[in-house]
Protein backbone atom coordinates (compact mmCIF):
# COMPACT_ATOMS: atom_id res chain seq x y z
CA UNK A 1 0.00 0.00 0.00
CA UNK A 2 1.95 3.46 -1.16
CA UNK A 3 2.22 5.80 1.82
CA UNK A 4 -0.94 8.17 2.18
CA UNK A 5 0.41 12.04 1.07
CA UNK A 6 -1.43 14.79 2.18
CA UNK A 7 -2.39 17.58 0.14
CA UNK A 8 -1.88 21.60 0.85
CA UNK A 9 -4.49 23.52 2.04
CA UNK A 10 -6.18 25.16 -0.85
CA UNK A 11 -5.36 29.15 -1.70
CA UNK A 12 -9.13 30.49 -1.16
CA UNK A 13 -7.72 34.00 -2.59
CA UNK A 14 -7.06 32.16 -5.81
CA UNK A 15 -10.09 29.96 -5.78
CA UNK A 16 -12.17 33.36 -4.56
CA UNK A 17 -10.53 35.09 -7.88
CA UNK A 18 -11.61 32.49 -10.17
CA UNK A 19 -15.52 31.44 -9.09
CA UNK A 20 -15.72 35.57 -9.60
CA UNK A 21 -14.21 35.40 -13.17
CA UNK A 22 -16.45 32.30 -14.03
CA UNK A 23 -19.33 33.98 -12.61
CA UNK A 24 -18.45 37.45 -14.44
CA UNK A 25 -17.81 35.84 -17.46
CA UNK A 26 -20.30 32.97 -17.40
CA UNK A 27 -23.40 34.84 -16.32
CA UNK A 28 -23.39 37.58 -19.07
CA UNK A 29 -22.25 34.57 -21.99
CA UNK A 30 -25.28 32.62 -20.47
CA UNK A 31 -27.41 35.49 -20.89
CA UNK A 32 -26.68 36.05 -24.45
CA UNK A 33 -27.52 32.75 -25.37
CA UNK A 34 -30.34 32.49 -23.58
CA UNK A 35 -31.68 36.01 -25.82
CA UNK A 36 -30.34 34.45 -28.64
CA UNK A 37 -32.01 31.10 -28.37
CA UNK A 38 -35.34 31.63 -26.24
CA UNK A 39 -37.65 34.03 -27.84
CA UNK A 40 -39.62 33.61 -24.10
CA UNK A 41 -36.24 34.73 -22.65
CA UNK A 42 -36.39 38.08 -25.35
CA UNK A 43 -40.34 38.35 -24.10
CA UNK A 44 -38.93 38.53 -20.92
CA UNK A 45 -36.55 41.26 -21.10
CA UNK A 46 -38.92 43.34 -23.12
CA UNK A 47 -41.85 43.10 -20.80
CA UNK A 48 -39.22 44.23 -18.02
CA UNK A 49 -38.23 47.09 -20.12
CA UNK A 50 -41.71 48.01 -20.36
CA UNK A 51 -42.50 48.09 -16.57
CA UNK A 52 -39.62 49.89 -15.84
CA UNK A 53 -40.18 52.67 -18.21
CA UNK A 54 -44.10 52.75 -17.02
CA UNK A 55 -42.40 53.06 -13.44
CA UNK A 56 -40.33 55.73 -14.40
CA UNK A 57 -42.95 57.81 -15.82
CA UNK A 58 -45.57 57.26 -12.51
CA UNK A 59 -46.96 60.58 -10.41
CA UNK A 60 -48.17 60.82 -6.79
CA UNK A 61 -51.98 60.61 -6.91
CA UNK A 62 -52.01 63.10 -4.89
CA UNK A 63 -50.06 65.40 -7.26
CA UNK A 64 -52.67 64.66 -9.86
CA UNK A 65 -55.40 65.17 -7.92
CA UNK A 66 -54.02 68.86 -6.44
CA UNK A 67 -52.80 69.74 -10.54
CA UNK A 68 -55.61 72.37 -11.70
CA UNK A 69 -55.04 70.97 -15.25
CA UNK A 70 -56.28 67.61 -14.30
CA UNK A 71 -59.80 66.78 -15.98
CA UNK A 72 -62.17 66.98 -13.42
CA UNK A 73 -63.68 63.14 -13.67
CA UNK A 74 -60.13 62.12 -13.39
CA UNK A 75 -59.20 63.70 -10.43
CA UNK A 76 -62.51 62.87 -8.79
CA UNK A 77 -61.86 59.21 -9.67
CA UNK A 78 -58.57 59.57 -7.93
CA UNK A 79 -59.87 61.26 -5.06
CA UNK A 80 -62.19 58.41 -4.54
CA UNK A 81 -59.33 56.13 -4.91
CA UNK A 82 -57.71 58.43 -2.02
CA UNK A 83 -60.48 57.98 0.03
CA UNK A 84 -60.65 53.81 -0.12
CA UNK A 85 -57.01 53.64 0.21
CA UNK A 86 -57.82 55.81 3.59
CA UNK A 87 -60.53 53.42 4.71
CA UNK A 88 -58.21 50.45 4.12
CA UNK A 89 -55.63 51.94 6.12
CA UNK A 90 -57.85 53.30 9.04
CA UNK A 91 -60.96 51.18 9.28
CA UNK A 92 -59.75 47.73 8.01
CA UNK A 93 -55.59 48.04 9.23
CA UNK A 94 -54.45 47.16 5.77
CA UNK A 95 -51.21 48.24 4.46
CA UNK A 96 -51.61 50.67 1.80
CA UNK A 97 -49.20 51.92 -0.40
């Protein structure tokens, strides 16, 4: 039986330095295949486009309702949207946001 040799401890730095490489270079390749390939994957990333540029463009209900330029039967839908989000948050202890 050959004599039993033991091994270094490994250099986490190194092996630290090279799961971050894999995972900087891996991650983006695996991306671009998955766009390529999956047109759900492209459905994907264009529906989360979408929401963030209708995010980016919201207002403050409250804003809308206080702008004078507002058409009336919008900003008394809001208002009454104001006043149920109230209720929730009052009456029934819901969190409203």
């Amino acid at each position: 039986m050959d004599a039993v040799i033991e091994r270094r401890p490994p250099n986490w730095r190194r092996v630290g330095r090279r799961l971050l490489a894999w995972v900087l270079i891996g991650v983006p390749i695996l991306l671009v295949v998955a766009l390529v390939a999956s047109p759900d994957a492209r459905y994907l990333v264009r529906a989360g486009i979408e929401e963030a540029r209708i995010l980016l463009k919201r207002r403050a209900i409250a804003k809308l309702v206080a702008d004078p330029k507002a058409d009336p039967a919008l900003r008394q839908r809001l208002q009454l949207v104001l006043a149920a989000r109230a209720f929730a948050a009052d009456s029934l202890g819901l969190l409203v946001g």
